[in-house]
N, C-alpha and C. Protein backbone atom coordinates (compact mmCIF):
# COMPACT_ATOMS: atom_id res chain seq x y z
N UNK A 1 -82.65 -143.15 152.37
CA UNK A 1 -83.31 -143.83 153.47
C UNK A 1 -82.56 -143.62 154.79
N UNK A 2 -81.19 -143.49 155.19
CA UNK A 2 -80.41 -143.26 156.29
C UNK A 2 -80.75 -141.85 156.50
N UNK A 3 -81.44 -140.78 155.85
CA UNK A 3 -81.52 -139.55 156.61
C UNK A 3 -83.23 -140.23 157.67
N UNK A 4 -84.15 -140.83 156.91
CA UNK A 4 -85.09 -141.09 157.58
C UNK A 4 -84.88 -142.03 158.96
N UNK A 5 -84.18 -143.14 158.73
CA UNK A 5 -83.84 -143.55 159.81
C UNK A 5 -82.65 -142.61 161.37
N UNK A 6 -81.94 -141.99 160.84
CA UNK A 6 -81.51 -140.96 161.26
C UNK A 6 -81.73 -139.99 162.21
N UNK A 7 -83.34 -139.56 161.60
CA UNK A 7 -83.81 -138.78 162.01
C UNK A 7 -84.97 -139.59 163.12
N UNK A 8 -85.40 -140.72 162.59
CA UNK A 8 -86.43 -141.79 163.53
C UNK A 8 -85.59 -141.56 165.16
N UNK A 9 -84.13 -142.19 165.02
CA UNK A 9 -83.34 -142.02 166.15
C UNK A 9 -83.58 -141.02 167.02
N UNK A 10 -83.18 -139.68 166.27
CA UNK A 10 -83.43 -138.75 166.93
C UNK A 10 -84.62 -138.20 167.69
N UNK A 11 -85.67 -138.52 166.95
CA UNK A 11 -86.84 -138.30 167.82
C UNK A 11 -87.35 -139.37 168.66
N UNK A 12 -86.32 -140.36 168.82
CA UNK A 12 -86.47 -141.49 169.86
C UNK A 12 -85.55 -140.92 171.03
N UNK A 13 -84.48 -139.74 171.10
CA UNK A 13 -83.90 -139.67 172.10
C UNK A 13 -82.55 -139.80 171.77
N UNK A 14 -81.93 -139.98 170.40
CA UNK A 14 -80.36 -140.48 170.64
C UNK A 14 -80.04 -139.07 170.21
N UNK A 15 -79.31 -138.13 171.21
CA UNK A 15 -78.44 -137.66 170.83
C UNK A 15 -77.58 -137.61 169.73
N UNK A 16 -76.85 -138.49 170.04
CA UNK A 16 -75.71 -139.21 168.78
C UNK A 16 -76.25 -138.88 167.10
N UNK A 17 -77.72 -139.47 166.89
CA UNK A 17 -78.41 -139.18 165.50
C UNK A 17 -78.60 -137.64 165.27
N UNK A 18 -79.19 -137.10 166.29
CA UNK A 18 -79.01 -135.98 165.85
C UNK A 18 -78.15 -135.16 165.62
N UNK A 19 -76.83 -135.50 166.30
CA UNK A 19 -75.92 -134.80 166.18
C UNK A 19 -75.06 -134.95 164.98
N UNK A 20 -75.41 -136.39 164.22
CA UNK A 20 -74.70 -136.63 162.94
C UNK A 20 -75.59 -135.64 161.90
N UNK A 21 -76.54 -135.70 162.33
CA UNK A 21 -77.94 -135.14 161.27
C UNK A 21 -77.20 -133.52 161.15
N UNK A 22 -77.06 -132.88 162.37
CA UNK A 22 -76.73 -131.46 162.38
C UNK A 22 -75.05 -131.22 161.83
N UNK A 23 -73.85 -132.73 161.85
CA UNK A 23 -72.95 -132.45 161.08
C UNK A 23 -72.64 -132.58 160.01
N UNK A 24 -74.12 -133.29 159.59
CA UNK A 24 -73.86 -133.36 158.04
C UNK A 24 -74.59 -131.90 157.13
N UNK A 25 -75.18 -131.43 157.37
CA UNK A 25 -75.17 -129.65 156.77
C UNK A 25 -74.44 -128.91 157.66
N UNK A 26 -73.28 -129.06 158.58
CA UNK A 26 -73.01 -127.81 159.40
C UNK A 26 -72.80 -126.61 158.69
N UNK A 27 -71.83 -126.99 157.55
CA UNK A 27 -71.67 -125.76 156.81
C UNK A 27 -72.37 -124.48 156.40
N UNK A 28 -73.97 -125.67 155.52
CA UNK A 28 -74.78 -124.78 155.37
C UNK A 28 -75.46 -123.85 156.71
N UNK A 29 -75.95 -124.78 157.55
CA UNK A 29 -76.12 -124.08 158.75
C UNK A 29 -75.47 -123.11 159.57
N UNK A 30 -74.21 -123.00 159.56
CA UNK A 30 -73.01 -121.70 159.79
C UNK A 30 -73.11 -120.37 158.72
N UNK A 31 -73.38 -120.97 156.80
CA UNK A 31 -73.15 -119.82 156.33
C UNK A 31 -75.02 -119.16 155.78
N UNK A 32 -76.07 -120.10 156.60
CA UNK A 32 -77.10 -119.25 157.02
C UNK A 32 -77.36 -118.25 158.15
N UNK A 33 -76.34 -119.06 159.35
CA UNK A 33 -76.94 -117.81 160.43
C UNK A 33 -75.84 -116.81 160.46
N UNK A 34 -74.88 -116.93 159.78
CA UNK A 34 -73.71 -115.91 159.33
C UNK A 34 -74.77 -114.89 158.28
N UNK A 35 -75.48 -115.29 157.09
CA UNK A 35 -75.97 -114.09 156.50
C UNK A 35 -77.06 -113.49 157.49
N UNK A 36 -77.29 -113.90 158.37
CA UNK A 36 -78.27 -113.01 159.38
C UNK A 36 -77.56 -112.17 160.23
N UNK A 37 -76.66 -113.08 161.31
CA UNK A 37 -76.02 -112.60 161.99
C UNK A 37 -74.77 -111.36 161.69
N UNK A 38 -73.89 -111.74 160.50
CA UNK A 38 -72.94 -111.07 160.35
C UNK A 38 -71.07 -111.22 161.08
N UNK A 39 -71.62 -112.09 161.72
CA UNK A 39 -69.92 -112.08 163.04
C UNK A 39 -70.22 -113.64 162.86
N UNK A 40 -68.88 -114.32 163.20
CA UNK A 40 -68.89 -115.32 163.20
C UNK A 40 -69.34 -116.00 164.72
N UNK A 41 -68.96 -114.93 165.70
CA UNK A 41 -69.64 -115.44 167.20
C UNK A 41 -71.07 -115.32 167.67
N UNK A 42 -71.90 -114.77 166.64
CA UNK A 42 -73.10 -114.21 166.96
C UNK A 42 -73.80 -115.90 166.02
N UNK A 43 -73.16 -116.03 165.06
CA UNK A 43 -73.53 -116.89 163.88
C UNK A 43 -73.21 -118.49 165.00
N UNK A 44 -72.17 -118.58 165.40
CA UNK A 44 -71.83 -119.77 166.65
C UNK A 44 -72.67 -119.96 167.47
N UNK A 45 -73.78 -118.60 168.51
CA UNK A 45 -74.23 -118.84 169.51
C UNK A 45 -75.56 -118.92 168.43
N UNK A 46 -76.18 -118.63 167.58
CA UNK A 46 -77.20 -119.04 166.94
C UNK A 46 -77.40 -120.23 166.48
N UNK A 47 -76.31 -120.77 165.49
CA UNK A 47 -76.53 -122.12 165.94
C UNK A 47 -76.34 -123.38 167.09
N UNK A 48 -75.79 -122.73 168.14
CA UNK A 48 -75.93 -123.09 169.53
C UNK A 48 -77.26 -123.52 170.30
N UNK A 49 -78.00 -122.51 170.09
CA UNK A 49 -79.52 -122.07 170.48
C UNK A 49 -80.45 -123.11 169.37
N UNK A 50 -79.90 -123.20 167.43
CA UNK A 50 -81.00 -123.80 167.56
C UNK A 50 -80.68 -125.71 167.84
N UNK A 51 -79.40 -125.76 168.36
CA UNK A 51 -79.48 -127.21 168.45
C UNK A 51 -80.25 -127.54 169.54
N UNK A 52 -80.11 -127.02 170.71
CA UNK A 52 -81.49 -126.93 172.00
C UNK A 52 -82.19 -127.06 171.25
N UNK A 53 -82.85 -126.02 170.60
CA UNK A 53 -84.07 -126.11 170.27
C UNK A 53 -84.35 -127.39 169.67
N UNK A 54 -83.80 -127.65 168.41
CA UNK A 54 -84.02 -128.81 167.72
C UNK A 54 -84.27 -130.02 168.89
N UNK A 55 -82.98 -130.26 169.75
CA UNK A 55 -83.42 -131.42 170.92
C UNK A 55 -84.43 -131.67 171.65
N UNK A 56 -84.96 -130.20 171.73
CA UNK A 56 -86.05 -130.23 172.97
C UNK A 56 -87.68 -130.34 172.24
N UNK A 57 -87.27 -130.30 170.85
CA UNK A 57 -88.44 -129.71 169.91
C UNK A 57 -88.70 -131.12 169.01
N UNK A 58 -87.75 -131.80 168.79
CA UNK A 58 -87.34 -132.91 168.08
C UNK A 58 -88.65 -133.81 167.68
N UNK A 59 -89.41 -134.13 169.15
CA UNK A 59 -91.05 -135.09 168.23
C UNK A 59 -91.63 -134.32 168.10
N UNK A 60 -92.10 -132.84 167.64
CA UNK A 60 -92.40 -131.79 167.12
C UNK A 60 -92.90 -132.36 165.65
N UNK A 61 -91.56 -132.45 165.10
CA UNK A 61 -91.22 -132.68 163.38
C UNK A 61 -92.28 -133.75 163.17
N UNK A 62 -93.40 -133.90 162.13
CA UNK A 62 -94.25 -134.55 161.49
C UNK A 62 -93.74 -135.28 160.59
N UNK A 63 -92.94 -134.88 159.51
CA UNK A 63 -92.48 -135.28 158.36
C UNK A 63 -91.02 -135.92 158.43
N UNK A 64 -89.89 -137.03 158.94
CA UNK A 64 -88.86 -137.34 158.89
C UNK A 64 -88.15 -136.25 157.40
N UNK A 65 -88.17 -136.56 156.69
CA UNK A 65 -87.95 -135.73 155.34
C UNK A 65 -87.35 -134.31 155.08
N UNK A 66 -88.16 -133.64 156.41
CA UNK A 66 -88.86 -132.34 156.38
C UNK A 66 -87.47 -131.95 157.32
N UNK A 67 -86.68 -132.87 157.99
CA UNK A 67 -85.96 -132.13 158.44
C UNK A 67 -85.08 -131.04 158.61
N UNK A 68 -84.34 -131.01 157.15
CA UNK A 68 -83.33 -130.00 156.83
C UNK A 68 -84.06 -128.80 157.02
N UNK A 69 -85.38 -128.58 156.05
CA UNK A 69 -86.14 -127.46 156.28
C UNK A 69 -86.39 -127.06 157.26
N UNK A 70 -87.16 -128.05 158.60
CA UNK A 70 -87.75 -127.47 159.82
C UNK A 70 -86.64 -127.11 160.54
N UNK A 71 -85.09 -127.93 160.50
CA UNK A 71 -84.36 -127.41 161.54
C UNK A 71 -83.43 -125.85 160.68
N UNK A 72 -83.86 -125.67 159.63
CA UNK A 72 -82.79 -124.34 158.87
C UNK A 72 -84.26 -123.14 159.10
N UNK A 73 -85.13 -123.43 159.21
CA UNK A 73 -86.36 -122.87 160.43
C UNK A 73 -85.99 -121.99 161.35
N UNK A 74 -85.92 -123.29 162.29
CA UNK A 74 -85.77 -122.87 163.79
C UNK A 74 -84.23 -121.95 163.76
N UNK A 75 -83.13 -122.13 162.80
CA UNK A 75 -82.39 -121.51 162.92
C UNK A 75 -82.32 -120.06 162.80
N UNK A 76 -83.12 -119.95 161.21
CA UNK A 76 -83.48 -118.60 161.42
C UNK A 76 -84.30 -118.06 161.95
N UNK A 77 -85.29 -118.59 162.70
CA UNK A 77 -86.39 -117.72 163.91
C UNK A 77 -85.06 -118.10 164.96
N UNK A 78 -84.44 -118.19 165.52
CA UNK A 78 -83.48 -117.85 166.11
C UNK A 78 -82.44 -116.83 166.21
N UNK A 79 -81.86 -117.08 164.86
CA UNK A 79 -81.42 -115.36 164.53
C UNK A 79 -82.28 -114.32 164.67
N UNK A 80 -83.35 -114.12 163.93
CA UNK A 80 -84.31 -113.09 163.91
C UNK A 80 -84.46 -112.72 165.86
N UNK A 81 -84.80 -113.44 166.31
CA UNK A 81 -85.11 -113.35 168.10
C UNK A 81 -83.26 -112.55 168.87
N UNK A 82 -82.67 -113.72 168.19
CA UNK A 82 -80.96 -112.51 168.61
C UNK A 82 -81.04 -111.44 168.00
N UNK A 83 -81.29 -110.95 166.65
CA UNK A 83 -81.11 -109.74 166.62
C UNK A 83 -82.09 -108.44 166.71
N UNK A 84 -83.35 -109.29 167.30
CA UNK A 84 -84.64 -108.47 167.76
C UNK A 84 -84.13 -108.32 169.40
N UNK A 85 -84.04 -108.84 170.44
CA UNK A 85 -83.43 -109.11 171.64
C UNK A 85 -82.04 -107.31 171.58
N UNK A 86 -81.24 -107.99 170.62
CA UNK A 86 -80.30 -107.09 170.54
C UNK A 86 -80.57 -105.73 170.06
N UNK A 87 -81.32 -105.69 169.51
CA UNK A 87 -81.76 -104.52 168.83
C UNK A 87 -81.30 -104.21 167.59
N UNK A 88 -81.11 -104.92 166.85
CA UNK A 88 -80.24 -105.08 165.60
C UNK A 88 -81.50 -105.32 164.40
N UNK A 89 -80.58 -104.58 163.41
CA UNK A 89 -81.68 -104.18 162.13
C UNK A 89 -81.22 -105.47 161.61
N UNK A 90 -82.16 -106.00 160.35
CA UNK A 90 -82.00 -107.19 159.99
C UNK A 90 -82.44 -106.79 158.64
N UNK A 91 -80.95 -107.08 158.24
CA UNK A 91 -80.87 -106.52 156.74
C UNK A 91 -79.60 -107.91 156.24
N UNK A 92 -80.38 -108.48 155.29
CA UNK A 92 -79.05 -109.27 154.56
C UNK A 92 -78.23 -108.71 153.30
N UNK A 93 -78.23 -107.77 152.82
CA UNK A 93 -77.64 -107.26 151.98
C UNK A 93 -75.99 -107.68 152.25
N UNK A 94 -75.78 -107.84 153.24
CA UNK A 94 -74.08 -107.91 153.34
C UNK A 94 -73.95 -109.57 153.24
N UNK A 95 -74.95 -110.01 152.85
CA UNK A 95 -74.54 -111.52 152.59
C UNK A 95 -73.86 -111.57 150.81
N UNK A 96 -74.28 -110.32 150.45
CA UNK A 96 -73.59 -110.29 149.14
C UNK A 96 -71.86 -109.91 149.64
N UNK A 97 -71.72 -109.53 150.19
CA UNK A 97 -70.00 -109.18 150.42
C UNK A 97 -69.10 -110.59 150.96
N UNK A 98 -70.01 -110.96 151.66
CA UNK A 98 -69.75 -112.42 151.22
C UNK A 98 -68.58 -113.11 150.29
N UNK A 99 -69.84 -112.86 149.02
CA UNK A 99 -69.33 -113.64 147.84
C UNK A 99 -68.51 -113.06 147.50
N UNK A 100 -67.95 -111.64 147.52
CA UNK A 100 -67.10 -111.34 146.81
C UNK A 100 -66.25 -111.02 148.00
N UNK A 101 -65.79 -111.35 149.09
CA UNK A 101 -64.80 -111.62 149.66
C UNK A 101 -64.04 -113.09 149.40
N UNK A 102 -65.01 -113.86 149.37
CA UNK A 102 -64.66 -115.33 148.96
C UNK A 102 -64.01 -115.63 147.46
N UNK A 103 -64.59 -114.64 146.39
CA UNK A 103 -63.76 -114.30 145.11
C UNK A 103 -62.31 -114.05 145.34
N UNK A 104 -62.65 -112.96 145.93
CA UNK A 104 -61.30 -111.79 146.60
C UNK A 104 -59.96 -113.12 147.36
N UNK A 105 -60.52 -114.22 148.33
CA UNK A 105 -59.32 -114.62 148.88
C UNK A 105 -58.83 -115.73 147.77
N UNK A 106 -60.06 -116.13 146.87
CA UNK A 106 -59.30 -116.83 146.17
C UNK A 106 -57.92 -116.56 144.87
N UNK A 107 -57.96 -115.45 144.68
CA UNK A 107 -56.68 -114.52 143.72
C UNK A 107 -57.32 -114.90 142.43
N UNK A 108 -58.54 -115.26 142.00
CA UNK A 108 -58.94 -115.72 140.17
C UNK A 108 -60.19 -114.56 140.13
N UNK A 109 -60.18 -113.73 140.65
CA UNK A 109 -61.00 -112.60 140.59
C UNK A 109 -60.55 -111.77 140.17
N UNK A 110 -61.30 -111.08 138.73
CA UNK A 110 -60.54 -110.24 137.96
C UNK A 110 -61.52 -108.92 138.54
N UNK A 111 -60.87 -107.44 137.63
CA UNK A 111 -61.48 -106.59 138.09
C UNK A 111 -62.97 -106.07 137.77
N UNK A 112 -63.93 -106.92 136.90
CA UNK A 112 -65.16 -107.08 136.69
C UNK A 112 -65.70 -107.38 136.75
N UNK A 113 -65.31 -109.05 137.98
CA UNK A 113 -66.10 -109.60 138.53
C UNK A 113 -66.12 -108.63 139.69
N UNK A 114 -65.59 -108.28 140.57
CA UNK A 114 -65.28 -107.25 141.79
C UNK A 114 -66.92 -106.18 141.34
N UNK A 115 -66.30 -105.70 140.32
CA UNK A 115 -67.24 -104.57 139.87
C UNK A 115 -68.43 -104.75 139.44
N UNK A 116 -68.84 -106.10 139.37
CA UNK A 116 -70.09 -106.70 138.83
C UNK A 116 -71.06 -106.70 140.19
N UNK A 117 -70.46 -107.09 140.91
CA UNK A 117 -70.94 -107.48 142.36
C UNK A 117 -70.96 -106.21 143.34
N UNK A 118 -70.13 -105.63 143.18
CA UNK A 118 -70.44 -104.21 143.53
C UNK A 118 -72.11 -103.43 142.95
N UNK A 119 -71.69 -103.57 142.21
CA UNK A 119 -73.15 -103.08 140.76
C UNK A 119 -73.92 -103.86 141.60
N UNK A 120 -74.26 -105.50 141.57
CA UNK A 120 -75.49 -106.23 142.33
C UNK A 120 -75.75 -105.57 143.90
N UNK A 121 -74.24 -105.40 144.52
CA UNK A 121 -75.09 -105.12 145.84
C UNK A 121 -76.28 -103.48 146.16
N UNK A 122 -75.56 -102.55 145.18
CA UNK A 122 -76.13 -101.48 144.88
C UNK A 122 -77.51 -101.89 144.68
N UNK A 123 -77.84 -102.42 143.70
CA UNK A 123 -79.11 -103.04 143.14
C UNK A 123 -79.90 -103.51 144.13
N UNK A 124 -79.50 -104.39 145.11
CA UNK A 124 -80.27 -104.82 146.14
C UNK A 124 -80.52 -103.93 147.53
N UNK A 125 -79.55 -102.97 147.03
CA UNK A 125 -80.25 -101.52 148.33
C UNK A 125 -81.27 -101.33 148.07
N UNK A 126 -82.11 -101.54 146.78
CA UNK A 126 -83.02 -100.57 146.56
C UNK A 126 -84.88 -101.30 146.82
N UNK A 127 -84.14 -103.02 147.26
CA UNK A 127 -84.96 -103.58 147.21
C UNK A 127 -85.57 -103.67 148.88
N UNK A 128 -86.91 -103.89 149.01
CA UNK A 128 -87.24 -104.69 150.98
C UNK A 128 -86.97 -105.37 151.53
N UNK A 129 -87.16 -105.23 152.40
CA UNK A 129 -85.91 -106.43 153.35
C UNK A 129 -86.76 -108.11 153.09
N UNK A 130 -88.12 -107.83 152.62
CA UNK A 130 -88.43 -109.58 151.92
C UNK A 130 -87.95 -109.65 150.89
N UNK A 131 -88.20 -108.71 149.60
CA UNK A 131 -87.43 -109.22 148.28
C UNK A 131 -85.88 -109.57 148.73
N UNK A 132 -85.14 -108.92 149.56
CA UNK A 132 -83.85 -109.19 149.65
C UNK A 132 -83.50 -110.37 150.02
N UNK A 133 -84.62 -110.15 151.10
CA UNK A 133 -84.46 -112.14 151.63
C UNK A 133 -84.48 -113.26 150.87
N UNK A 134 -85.23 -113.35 150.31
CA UNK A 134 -85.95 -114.22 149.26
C UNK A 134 -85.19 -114.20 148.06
N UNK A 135 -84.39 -113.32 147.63
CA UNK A 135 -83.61 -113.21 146.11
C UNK A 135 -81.84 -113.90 147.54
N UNK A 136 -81.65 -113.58 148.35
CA UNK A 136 -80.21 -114.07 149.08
C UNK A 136 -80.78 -115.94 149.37
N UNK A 137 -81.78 -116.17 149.72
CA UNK A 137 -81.24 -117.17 149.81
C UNK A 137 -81.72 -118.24 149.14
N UNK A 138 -82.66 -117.61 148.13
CA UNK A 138 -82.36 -118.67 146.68
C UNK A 138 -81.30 -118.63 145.85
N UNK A 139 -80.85 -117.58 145.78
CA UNK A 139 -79.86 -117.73 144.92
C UNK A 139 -77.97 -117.44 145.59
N UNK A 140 -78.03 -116.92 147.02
CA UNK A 140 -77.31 -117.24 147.82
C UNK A 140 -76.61 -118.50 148.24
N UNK A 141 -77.92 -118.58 148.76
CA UNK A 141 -77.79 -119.71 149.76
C UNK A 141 -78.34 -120.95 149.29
N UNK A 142 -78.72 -120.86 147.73
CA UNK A 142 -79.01 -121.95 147.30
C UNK A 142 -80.57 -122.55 147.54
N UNK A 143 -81.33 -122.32 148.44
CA UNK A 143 -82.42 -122.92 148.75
C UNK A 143 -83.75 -122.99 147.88
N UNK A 144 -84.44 -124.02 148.06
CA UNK A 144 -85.23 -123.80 146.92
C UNK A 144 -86.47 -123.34 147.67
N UNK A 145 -87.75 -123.24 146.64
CA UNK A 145 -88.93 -121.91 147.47
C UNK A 145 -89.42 -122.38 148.50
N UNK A 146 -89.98 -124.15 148.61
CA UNK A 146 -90.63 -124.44 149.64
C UNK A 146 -89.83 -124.43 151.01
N UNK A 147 -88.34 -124.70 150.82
CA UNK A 147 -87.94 -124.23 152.29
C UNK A 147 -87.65 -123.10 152.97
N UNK A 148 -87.45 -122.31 151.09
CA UNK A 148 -87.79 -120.38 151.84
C UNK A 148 -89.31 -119.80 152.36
N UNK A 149 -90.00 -120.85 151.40
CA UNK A 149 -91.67 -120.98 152.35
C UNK A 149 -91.55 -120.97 153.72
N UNK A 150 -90.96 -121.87 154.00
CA UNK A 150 -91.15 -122.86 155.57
C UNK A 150 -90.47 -121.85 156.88
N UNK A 151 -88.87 -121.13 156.31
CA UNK A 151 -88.91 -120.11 156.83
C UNK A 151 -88.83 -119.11 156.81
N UNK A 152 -89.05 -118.41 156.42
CA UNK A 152 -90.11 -117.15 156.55
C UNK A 152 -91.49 -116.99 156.60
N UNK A 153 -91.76 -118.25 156.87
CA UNK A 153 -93.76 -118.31 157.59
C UNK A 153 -94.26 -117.85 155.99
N UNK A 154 -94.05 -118.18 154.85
CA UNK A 154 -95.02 -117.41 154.11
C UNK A 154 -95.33 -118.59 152.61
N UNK A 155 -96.20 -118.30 151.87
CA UNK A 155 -96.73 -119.22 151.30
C UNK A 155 -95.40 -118.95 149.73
N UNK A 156 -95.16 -120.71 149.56
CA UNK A 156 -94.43 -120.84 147.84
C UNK A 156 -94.77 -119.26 146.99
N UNK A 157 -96.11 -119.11 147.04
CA UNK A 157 -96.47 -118.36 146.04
C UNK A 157 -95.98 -116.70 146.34
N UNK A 158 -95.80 -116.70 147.65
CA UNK A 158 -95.40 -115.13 148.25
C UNK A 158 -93.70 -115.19 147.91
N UNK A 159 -93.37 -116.33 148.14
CA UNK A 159 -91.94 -116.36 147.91
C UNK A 159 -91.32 -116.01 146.52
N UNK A 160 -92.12 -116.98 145.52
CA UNK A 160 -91.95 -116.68 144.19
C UNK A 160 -92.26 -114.78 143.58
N UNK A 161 -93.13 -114.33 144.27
CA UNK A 161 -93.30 -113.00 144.09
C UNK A 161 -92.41 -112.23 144.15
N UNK A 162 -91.93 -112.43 145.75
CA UNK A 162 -90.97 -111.44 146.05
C UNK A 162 -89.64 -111.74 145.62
N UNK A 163 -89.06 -112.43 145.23
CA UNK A 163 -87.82 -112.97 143.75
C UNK A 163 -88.21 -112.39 142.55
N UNK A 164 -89.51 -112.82 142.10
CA UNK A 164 -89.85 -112.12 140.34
C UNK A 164 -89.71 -110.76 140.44
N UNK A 165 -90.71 -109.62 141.94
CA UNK A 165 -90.84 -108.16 141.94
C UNK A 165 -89.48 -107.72 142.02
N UNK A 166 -88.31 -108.27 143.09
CA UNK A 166 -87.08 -107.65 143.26
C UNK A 166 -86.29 -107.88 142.18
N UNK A 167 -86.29 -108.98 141.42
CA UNK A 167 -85.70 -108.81 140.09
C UNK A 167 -85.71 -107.60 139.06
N UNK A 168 -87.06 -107.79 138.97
CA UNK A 168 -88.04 -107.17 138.28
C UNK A 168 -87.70 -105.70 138.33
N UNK A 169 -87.72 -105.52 140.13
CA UNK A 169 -86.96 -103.73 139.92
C UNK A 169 -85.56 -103.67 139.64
N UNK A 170 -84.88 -104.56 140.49
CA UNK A 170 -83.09 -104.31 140.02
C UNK A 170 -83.02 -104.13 138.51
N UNK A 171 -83.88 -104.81 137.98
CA UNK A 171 -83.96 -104.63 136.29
C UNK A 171 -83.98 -103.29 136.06
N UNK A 172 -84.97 -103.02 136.06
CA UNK A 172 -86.03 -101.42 135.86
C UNK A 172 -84.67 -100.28 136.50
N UNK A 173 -83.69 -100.37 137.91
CA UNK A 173 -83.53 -100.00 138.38
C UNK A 173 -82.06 -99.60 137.48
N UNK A 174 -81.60 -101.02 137.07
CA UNK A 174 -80.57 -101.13 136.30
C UNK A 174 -80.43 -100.36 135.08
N UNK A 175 -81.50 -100.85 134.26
CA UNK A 175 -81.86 -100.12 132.96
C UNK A 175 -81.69 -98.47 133.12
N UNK A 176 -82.59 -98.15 134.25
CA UNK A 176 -82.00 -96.36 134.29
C UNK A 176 -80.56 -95.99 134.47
N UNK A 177 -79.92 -96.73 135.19
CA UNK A 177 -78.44 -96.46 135.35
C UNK A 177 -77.65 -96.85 134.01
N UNK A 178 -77.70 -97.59 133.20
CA UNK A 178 -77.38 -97.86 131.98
C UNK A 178 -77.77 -96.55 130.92
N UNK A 179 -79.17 -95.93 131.26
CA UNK A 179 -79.17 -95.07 130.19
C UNK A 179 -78.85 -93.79 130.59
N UNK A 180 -78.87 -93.64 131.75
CA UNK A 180 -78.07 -92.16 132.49
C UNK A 180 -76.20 -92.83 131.84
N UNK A 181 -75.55 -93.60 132.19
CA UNK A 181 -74.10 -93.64 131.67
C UNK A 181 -74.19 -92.72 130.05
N UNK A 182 -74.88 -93.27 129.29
CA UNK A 182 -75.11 -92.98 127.61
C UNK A 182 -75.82 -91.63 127.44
């Protein structure tokens, strides 16, 4: 009930609410516009841009509830606009290096997890830049379909597709590389 009231604030004008609202996911919100962006200063001024937005946009929101989703939204149509603006290809594949840098600083990474993840990012070259999307940040970034619905403009059911098809080939894709080794 305190995210709803929270959020009531905020679209009454308090600063203050919203700004607790945006520090309580900052994290997630940093290591979303980081898998877009790539730099940590590009990932800073993106979520820069969408806190404006969110302020200025704020009685916009229909649903109190709906917040996390509508404002992890506006974040990524934000990125997408920086790196369309910039001229920058928009590819998340390097959100997998990511994870295995984060393996890597912790020292409990053996040499097959390294090589496992190597193997996955290969796998996801081969996929479109929606299956890629859609397989990074459900299972990335954790999100579940209706807020990968919400942003990327596209319906639960398109979302679920493009996760089952890109699986589906890394499989297919996998399987040949397994029987070329043998």
């Amino acid at each position: 009930m305190k995210l709803a009231r929270q959020v009531k604030k905020a679209k009454k004008g308090d600063k203050e609410a919203l700004l607790q609202l945006i520090m309580a996911e900052k994290d997630a919100y940093y290591r979303l516009a980081y898998s877009y962006m790539k730099n940590e200063a590009d990932a800073m001024d993106a979520l820069e841009d969408m806190i404006v937005k969110l302020y200025e946009k704020i009685e916009q929101l229909k649903k109190v509830e709906s917040f996390y989703s509508w404002s992890k939204t506006i974040l990524v149509n934000q990125c997408i606009q920086m790196l369309k603006k910039n001229n920058k290809v928009i590819t998340l594949g390097d959100g997998l290096h990511e994870a295995s840098e984060q393996v890597g600083q912790t020292g409990t990474a053996d040499y097959r997890q390294v090589e496992d993840q190597m193997d996955l990012e290969d796998l996801m070259i081969h996929l479109n830049d929606e299956q890629r999307e859609a397989i990074i940040l459900k299972y990335y970034r954790d999100l579940d379909y209706g807020t990968i619905a919400d942003m990327t403009n596209t319906s639960i059911g398109t979302v679920k597709s493009r996760i089952f098809n890109g699986i589906k080939k890394m499989r297919q894709i996998h399987g040949r590389n397994d029987n070329e080794l043998h």
